[in-house]
Protein backbone atom coordinates (compact mmCIF):
# COMPACT_ATOMS: atom_id res chain seq x y z
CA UNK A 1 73.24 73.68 143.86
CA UNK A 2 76.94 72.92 144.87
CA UNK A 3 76.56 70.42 142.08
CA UNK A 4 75.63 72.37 139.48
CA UNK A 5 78.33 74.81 139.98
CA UNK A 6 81.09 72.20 140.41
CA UNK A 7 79.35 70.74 136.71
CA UNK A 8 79.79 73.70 135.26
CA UNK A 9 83.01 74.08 136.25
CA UNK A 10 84.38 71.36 134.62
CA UNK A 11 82.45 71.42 131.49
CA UNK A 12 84.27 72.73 128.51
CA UNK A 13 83.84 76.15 127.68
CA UNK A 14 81.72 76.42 124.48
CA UNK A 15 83.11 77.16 121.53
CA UNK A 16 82.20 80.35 119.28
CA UNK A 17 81.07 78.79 116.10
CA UNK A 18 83.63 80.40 113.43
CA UNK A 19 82.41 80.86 109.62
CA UNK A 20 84.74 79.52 107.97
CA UNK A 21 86.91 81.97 106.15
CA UNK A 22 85.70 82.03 102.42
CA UNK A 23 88.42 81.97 99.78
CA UNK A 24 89.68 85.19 98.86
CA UNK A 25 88.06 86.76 95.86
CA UNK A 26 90.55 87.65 93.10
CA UNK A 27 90.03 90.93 91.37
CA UNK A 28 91.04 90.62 87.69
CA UNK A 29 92.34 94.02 85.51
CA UNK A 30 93.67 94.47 82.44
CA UNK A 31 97.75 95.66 82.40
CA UNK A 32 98.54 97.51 78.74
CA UNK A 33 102.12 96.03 77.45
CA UNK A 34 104.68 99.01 77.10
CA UNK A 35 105.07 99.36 73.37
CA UNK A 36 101.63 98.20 72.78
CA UNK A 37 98.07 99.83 72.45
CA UNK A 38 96.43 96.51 71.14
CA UNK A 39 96.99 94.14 73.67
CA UNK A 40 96.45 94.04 77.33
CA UNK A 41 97.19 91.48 79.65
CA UNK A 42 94.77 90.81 82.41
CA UNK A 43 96.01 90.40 85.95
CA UNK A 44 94.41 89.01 88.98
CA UNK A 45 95.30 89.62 92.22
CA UNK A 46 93.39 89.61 95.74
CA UNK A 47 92.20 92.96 97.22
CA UNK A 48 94.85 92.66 99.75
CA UNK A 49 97.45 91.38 96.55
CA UNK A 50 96.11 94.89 94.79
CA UNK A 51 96.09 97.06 98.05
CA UNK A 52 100.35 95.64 98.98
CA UNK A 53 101.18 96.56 95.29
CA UNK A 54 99.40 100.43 95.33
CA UNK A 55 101.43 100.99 98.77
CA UNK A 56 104.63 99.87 97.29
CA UNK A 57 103.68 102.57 94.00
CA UNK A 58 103.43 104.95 96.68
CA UNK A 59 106.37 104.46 98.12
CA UNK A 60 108.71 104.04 95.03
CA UNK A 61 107.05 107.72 93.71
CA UNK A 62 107.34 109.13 97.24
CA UNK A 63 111.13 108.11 97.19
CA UNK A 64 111.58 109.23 93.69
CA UNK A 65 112.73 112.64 94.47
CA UNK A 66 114.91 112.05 97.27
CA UNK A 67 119.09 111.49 97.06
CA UNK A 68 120.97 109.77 98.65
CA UNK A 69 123.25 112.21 101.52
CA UNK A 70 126.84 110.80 102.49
């Protein structure tokens, strides 16, 4: 028994086996050019490319309103 426990000891721990991560999915949109009805532009980004740009939106409209104090 003392050898099994001083075996297991000193065997690696296993490893989790890890999925590897799968590429990320781009999302794909069409952007309208200013001036232009006819043609759009599509754009794609990664969820995480679309969710960074919608937070920084946010932001800029949030900040809209405020002046600067001295």
């Amino acid at each position: 028994m003392l050898f099994a426990l001083l075996l297991t000891a000193t065997l690696p721990a296993p490893q989790e086996a890890q999925a590897p991560t799968p590429k990320a999915e781009k999302i794909c949109k069409g952007r309208v050019n200013t001036g232009s009805r006819l043609r759009s532009k599509p754009v794609c980004k990664t969820q995480a490319e679309w969710d960074a740009e919608a937070a920084a939106n946010a932001d800029s409209t949030r900040n809209m309103g405020q002046t600067q104090s001295r």
